[in-house]
Every structure is written in C-alpha cells, then in structure tokens.
PDB file of N, CA and C in Angstrom:
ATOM      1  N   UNK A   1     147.088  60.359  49.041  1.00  0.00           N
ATOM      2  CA  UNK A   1     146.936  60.861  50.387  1.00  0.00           C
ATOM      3  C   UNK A   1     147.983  60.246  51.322  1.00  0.00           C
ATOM      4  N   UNK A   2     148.014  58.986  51.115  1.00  0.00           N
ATOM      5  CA  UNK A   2     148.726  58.739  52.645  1.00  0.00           C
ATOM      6  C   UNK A   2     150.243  58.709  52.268  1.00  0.00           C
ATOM      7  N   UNK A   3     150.677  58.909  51.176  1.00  0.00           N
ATOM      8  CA  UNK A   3     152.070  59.147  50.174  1.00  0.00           C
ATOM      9  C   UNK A   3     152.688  60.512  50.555  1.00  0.00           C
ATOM     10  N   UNK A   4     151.555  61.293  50.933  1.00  0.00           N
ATOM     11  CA  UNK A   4     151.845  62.892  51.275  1.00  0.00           C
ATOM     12  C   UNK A   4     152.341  62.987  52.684  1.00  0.00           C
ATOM     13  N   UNK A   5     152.005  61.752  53.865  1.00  0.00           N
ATOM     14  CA  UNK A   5     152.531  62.013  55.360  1.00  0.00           C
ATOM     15  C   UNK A   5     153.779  62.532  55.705  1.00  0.00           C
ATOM     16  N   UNK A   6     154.444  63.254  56.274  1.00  0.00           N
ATOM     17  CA  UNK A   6     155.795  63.286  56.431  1.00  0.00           C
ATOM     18  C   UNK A   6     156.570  61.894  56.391  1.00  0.00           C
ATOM     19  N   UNK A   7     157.764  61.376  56.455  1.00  0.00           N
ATOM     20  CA  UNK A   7     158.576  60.429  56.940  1.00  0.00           C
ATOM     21  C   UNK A   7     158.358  60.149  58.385  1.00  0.00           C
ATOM     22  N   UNK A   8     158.644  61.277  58.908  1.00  0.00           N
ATOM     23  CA  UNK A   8     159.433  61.247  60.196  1.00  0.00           C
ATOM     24  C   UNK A   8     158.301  61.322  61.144  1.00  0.00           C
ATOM     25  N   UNK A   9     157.168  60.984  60.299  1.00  0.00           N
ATOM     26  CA  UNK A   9     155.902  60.879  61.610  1.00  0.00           C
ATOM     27  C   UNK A   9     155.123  59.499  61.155  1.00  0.00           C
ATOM     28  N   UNK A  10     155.918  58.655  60.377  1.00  0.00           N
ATOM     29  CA  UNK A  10     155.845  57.547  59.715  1.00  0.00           C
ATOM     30  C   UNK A  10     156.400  56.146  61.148  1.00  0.00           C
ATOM     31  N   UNK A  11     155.293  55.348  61.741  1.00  0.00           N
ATOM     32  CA  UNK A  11     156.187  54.320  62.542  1.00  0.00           C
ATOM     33  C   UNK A  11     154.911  53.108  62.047  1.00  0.00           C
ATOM     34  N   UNK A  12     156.154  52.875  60.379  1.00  0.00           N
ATOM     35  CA  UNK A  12     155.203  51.912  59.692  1.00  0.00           C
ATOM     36  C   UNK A  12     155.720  49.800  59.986  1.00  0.00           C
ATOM     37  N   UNK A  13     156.124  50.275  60.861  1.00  0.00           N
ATOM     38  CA  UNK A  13     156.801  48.699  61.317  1.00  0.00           C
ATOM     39  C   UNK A  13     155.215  47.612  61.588  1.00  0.00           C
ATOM     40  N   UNK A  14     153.953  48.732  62.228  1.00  0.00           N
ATOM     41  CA  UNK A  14     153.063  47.499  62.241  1.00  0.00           C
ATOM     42  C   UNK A  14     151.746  47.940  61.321  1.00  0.00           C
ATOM     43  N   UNK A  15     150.938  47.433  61.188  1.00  0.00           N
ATOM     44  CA  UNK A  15     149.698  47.618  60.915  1.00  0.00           C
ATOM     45  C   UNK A  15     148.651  48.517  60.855  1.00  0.00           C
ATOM     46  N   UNK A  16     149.204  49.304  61.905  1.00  0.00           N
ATOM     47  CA  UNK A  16     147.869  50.091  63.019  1.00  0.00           C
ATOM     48  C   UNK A  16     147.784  51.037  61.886  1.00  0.00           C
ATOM     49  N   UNK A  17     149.213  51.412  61.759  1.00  0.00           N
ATOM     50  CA  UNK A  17     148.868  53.644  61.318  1.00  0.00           C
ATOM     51  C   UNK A  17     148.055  53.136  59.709  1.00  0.00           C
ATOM     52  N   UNK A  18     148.320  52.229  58.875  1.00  0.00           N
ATOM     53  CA  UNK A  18     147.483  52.072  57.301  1.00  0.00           C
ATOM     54  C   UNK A  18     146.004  51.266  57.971  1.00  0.00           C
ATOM     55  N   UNK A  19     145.663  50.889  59.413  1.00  0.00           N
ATOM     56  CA  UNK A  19     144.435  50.420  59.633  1.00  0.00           C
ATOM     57  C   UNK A  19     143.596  52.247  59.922  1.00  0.00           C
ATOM     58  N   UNK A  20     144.636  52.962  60.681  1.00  0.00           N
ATOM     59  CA  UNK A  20     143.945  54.639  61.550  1.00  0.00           C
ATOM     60  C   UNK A  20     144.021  55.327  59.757  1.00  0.00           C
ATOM     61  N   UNK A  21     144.936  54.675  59.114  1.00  0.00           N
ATOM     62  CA  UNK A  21     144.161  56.196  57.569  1.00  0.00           C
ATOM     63  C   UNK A  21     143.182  55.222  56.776  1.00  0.00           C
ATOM     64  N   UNK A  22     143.152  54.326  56.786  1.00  0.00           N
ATOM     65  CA  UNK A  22     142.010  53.996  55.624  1.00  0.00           C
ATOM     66  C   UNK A  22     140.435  53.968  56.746  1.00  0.00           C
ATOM     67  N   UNK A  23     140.140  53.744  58.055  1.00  0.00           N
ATOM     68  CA  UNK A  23     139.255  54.000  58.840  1.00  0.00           C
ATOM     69  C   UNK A  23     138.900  55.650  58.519  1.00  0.00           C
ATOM     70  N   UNK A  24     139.887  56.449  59.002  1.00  0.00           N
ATOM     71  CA  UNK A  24     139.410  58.239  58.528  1.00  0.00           C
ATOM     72  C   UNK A  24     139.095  58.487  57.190  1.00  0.00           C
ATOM     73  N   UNK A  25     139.925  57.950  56.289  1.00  0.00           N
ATOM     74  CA  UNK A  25     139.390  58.569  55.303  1.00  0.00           C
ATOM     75  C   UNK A  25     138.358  57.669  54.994  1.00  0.00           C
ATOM     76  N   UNK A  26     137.359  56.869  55.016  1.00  0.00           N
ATOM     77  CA  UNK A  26     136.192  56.394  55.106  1.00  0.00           C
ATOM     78  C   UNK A  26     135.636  57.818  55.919  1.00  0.00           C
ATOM     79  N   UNK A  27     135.852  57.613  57.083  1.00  0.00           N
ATOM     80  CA  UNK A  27     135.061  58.678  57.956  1.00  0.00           C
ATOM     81  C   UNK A  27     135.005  59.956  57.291  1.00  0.00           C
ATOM     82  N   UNK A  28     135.963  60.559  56.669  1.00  0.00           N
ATOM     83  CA  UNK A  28     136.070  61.764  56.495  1.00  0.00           C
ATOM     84  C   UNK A  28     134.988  62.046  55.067  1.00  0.00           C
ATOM     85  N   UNK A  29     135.042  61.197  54.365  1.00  0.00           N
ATOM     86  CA  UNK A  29     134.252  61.688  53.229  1.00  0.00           C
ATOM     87  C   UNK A  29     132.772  60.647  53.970  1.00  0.00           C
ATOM     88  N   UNK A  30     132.292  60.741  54.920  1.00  0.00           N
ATOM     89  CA  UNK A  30     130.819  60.097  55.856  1.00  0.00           C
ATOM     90  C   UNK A  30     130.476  59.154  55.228  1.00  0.00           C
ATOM     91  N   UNK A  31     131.301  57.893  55.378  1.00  0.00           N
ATOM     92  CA  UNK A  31     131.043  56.589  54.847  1.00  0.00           C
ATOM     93  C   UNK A  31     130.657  56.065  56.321  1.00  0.00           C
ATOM     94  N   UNK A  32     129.742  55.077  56.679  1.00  0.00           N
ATOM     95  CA  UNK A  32     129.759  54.483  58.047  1.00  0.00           C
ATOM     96  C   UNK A  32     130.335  53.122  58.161  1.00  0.00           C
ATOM     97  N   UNK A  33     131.079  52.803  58.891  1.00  0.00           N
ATOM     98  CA  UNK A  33     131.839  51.674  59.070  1.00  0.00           C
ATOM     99  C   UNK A  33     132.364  50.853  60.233  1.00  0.00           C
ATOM    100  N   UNK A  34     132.381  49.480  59.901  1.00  0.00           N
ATOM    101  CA  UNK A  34     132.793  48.857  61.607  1.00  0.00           C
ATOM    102  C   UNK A  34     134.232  48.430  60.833  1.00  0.00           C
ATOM    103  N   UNK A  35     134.843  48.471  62.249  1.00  0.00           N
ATOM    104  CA  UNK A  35     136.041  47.699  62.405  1.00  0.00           C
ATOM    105  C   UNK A  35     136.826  46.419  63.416  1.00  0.00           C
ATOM    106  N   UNK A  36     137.521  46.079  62.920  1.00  0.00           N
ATOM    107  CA  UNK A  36     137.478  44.711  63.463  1.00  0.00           C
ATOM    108  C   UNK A  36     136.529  44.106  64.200  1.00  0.00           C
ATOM    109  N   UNK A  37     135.805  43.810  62.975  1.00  0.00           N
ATOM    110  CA  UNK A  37     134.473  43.021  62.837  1.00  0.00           C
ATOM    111  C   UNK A  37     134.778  41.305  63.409  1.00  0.00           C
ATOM    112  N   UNK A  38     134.049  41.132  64.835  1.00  0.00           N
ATOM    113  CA  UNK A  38     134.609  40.054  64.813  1.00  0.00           C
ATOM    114  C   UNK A  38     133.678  38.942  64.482  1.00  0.00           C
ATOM    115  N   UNK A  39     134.031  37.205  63.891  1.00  0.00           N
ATOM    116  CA  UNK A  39     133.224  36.123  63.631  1.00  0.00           C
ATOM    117  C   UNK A  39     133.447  35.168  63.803  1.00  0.00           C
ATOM    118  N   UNK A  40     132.611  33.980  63.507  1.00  0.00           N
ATOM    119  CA  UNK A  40     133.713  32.417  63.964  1.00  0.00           C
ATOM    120  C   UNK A  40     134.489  32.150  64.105  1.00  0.00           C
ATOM    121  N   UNK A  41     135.814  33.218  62.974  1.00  0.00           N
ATOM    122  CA  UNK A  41     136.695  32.003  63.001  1.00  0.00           C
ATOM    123  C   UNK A  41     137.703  33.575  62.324  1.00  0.00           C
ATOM    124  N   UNK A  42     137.362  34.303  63.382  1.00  0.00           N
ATOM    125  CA  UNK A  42     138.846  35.814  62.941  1.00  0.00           C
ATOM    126  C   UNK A  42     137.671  37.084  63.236  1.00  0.00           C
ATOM    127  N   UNK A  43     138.502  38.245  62.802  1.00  0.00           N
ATOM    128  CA  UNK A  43     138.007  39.337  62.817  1.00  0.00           C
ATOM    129  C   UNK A  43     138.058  39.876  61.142  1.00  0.00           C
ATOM    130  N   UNK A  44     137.059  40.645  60.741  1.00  0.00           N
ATOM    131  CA  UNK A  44     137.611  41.601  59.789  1.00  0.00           C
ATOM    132  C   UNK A  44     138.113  42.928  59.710  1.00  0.00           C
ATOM    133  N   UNK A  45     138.977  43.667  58.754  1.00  0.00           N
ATOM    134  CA  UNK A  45     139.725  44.508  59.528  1.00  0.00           C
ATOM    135  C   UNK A  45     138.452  45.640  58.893  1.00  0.00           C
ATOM    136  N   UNK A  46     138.090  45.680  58.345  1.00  0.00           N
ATOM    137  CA  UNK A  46     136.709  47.085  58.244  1.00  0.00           C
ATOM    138  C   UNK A  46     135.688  46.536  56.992  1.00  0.00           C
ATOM    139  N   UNK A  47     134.559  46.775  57.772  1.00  0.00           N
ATOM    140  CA  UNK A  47     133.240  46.340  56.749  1.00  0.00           C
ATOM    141  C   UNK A  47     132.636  47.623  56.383  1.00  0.00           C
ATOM    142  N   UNK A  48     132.291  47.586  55.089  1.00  0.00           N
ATOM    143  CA  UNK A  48     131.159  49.132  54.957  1.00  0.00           C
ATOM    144  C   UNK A  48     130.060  48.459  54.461  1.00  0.00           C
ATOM    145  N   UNK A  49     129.098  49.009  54.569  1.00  0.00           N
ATOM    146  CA  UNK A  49     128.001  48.886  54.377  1.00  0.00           C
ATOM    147  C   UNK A  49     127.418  50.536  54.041  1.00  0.00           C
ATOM    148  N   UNK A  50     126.598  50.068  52.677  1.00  0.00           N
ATOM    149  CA  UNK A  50     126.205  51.104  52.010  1.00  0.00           C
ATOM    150  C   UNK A  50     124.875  50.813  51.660  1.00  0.00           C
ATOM    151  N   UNK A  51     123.648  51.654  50.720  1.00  0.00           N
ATOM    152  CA  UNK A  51     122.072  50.989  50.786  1.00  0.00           C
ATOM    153  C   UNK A  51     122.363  49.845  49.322  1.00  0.00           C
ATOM    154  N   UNK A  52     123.867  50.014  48.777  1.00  0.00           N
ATOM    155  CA  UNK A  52     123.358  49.108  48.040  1.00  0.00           C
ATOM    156  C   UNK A  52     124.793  47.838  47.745  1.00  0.00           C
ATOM    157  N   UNK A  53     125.617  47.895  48.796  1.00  0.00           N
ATOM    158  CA  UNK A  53     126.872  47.466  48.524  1.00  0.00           C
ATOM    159  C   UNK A  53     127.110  46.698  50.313  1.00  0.00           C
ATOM    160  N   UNK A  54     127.955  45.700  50.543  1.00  0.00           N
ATOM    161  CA  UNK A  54     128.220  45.703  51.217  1.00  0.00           C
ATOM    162  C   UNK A  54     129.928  45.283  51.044  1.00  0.00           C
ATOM    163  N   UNK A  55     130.831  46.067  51.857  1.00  0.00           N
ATOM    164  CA  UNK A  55     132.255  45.892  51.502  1.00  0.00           C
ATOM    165  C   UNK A  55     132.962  45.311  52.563  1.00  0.00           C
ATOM    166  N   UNK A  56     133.876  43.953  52.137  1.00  0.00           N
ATOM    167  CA  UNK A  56     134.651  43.506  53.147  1.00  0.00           C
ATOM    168  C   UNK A  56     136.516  44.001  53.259  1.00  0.00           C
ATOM    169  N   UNK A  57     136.919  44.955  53.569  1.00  0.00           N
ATOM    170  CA  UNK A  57     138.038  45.178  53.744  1.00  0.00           C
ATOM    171  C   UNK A  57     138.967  44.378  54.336  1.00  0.00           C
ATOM    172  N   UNK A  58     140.154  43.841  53.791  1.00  0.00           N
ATOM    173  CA  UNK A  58     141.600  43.184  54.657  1.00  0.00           C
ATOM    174  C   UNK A  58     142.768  43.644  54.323  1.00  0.00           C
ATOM    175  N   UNK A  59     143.298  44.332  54.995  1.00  0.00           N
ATOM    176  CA  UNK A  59     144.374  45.011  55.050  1.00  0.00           C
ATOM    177  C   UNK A  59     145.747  44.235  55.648  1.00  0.00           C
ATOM    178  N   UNK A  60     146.684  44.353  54.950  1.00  0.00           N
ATOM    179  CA  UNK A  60     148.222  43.432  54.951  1.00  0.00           C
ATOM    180  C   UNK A  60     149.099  44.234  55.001  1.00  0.00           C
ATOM    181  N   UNK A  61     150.200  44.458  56.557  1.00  0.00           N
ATOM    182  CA  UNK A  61     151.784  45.201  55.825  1.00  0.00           C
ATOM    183  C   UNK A  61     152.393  43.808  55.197  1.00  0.00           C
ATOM    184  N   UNK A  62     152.909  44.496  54.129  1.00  0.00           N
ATOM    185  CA  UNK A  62     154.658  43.979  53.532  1.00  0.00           C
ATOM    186  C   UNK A  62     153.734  42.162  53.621  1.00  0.00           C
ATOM    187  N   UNK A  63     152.647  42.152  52.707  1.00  0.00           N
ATOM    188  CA  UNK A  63     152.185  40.824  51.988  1.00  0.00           C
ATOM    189  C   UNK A  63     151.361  41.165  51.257  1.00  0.00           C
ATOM    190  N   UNK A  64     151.135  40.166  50.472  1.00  0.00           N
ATOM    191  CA  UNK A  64     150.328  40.526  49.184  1.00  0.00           C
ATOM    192  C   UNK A  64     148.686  40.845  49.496  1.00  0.00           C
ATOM    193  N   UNK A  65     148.203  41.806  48.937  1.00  0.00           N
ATOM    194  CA  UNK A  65     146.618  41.642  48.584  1.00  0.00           C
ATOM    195  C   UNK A  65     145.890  40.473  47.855  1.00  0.00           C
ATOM    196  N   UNK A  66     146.525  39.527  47.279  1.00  0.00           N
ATOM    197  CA  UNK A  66     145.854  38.277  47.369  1.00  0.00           C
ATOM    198  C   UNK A  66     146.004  37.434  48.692  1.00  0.00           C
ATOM    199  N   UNK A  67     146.685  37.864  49.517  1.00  0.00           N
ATOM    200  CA  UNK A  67     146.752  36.886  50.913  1.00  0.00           C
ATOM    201  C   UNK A  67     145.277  37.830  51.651  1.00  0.00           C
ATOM    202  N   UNK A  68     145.410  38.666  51.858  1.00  0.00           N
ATOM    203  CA  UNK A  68     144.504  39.807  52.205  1.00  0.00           C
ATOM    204  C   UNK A  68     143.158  38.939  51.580  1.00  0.00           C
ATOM    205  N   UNK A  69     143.012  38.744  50.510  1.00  0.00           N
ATOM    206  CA  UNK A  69     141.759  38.592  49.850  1.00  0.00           C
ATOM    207  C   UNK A  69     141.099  37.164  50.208  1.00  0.00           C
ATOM    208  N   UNK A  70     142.168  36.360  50.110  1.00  0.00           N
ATOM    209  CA  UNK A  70     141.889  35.038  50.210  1.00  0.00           C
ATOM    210  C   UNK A  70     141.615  34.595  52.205  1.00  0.00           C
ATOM    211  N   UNK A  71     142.463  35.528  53.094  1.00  0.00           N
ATOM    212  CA  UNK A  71     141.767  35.457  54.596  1.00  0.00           C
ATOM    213  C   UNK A  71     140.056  35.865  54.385  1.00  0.00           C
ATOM    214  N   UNK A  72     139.350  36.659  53.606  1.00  0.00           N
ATOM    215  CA  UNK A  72     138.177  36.985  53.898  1.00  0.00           C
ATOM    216  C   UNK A  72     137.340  35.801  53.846  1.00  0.00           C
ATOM    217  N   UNK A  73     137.958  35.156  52.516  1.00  0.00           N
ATOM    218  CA  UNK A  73     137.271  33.945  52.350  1.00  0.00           C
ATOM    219  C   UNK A  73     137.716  32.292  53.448  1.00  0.00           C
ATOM    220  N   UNK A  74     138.958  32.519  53.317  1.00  0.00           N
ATOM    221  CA  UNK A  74     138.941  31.587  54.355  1.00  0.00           C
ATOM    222  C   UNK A  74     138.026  31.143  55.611  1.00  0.00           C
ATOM    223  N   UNK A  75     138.250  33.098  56.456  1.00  0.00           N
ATOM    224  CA  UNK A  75     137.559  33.564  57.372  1.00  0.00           C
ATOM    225  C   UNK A  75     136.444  33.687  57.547  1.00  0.00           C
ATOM    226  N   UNK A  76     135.840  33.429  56.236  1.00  0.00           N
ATOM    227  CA  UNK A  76     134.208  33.446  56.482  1.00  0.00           C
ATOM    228  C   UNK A  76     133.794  35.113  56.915  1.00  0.00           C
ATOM    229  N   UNK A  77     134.926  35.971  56.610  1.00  0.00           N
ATOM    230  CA  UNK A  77     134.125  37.397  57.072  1.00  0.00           C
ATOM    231  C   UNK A  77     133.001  37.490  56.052  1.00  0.00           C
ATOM    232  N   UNK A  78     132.399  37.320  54.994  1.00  0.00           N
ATOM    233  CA  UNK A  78     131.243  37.405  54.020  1.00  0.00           C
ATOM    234  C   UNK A  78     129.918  36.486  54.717  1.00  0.00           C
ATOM    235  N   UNK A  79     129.993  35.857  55.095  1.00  0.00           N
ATOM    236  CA  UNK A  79     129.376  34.243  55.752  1.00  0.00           C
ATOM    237  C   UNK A  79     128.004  35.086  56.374  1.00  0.00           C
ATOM    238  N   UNK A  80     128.069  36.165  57.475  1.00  0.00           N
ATOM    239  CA  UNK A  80     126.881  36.651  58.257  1.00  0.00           C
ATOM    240  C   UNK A  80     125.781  37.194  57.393  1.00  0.00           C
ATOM    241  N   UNK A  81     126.894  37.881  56.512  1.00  0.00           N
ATOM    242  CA  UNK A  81     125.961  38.980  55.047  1.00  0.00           C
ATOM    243  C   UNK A  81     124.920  38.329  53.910  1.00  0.00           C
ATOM    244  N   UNK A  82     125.245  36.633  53.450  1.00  0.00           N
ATOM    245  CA  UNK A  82     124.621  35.769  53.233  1.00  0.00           C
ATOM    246  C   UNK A  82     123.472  35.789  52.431  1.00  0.00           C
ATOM    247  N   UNK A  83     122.731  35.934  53.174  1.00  0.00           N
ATOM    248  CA  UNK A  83     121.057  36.701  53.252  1.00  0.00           C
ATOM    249  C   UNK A  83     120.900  37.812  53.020  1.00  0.00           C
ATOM    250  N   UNK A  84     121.796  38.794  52.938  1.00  0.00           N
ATOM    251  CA  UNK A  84     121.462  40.241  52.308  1.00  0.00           C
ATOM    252  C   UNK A  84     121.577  40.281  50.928  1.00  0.00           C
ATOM    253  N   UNK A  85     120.627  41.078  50.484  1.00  0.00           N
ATOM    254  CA  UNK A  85     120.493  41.540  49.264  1.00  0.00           C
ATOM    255  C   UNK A  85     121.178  42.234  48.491  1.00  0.00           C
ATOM    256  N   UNK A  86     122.352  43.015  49.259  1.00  0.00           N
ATOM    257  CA  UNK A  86     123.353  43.884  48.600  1.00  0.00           C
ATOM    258  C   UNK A  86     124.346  43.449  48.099  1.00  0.00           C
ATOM    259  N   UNK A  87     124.811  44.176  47.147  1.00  0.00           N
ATOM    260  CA  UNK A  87     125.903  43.078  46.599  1.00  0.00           C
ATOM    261  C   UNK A  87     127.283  43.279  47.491  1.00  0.00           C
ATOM    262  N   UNK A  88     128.012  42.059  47.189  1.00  0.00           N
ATOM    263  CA  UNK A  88     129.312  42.078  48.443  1.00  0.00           C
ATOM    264  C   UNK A  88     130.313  42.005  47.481  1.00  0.00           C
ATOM    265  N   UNK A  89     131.634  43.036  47.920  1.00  0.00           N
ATOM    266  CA  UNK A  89     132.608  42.859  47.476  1.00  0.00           C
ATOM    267  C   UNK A  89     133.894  42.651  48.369  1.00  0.00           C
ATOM    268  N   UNK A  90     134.606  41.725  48.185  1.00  0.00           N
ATOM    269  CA  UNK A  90     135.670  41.847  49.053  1.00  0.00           C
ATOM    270  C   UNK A  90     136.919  42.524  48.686  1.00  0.00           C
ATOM    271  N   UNK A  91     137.656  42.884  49.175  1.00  0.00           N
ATOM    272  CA  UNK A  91     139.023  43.698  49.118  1.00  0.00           C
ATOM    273  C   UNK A  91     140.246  43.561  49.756  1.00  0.00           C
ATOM    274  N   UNK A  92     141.336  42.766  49.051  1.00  0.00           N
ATOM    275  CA  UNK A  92     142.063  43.193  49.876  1.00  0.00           C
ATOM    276  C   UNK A  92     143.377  44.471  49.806  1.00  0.00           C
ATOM    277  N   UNK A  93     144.093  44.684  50.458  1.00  0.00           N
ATOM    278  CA  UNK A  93     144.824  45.538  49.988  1.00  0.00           C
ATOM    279  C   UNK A  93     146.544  45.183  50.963  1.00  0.00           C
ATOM    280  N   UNK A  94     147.268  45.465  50.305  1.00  0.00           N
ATOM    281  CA  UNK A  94     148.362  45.317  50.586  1.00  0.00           C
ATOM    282  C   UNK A  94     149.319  46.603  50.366  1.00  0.00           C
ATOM    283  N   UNK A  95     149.985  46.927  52.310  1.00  0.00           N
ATOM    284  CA  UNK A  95     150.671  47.828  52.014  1.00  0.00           C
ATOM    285  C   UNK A  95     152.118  47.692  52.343  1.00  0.00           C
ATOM    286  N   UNK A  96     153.191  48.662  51.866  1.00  0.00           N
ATOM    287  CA  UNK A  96     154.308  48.402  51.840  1.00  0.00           C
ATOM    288  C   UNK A  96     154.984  49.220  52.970  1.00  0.00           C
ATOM    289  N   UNK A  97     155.789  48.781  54.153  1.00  0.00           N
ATOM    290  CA  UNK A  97     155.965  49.562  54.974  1.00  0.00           C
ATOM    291  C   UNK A  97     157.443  50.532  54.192  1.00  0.00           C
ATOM    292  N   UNK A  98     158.185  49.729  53.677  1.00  0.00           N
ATOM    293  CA  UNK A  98     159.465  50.648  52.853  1.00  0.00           C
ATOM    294  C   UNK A  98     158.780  51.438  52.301  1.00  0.00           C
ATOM    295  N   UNK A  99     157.882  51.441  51.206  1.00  0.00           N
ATOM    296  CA  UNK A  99     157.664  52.444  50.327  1.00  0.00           C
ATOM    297  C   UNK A  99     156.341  53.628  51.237  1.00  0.00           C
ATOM    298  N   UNK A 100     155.799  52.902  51.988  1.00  0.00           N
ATOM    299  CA  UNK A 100     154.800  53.831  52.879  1.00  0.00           C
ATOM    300  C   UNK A 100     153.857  53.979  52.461  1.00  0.00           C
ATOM    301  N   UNK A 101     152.980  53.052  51.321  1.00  0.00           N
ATOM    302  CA  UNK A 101     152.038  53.553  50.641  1.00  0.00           C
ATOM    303  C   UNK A 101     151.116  52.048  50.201  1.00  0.00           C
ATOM    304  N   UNK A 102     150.420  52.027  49.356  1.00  0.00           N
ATOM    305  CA  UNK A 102     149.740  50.996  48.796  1.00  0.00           C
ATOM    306  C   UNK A 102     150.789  50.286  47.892  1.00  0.00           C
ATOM    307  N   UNK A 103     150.850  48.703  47.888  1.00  0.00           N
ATOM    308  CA  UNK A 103     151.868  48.262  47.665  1.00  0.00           C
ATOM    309  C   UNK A 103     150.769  47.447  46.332  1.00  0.00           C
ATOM    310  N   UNK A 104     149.646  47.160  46.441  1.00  0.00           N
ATOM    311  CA  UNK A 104     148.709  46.445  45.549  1.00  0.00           C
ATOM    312  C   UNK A 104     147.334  46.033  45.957  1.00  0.00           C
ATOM    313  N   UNK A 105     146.455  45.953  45.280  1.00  0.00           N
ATOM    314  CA  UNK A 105     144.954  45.804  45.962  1.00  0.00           C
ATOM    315  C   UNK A 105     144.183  44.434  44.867  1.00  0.00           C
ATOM    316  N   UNK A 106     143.164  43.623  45.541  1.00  0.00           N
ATOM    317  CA  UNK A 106     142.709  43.082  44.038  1.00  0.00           C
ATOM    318  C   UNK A 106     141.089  43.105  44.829  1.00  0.00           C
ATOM    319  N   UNK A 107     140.463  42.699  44.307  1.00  0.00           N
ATOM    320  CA  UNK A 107     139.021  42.963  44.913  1.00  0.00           C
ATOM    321  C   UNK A 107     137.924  42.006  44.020  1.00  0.00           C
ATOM    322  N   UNK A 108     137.424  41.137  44.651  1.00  0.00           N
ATOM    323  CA  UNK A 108     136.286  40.013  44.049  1.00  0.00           C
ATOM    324  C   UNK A 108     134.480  40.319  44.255  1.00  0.00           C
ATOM    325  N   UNK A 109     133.780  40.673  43.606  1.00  0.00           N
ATOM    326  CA  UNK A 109     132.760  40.729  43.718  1.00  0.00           C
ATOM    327  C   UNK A 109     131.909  39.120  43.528  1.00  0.00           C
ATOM    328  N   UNK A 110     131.139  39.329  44.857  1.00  0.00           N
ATOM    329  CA  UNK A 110     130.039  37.856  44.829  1.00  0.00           C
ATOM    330  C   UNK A 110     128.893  38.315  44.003  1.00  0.00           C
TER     331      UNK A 110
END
C-alpha cells in the first residue's frame, strides 16, 4: 500500500506522512486506536487494543525497528497495561524515507 503513493506527493523528510498511513489504514479496515499515547516518561506513537490483544506501536524514519522496539521498553509505554489480561505485543517498525516504504519491523510478545 504505501509503496503504491505517487513520488511527487511523497514529503518523506519527517515522520508525520508513515505516522497519517499506518493510523488510516488501522482505521480503514475498523481497528480502534489511540495515538500518541502519552506516559511517564514519552508518548507512544499508536496503541490498539483489541478483546484479546493489546498492541504497542513505534514507528522510526531512516532507524532501525530495533531502536523503535527497544524505546517501548525503555519508555515504559507497556507499564499502564500491566494488569490487563490481554496479551501485549510490542512493535516496532522502521521506515525508510529514500526507499518510501517499510525499511524493517521486529515485534516482541510479553
């Protein structure tokens, strides 16, 4: 999907436009979701919550999805969820502003 955008409507220098497509396409197939979730000690960049999952999203331009993965934990974005019963997975994902697309993802289940 997001490989298919034109170029020239591409202004991948920051963050925002791979934070506005992975938010819609959540939305679009009626996933419910917060974003920049904020907590002690940072924000997260999108949480889902499902009846039986709860997901911590961190999204990176042009750095790795293990840096992505390892802020959740740093950050304590998992920390509030604790006490819930659902299982938590974190995610991060890393995108590439040259190539315009997903550059690598790794994802840890608690």
């Amino acid at each position: 999907m997001i490989g298919s955008i034109p170029y020239d409507l591409w202004r991948a220098d920051t963050e925002f436009i791979f934070h506005i497509i992975t938010l819609l396409t959540f939305k679009n197939v009626g996933i419910d979701l917060s974003a920049e979730v904020h907590g002690s000690k940072g924000r997260a960049d999108v949480i889902v919550k499902t009846k039986r999952f709860i997901y911590v999203l961190e999204l990176k331009l042009d750095a790795s999805a293990r840096e992505a993965l390892d802020q959740i934990f740093e950050k304590g974005y998992l920390q509030p969820y604790a006490g819930d019963e659902r299982k938590k997975l974190a995610i991060g994902i890393g995108f590439s502003a040259e190539q315009r697309n997903i550059a690598d993802h790794c994802v840890k289940e608690l």
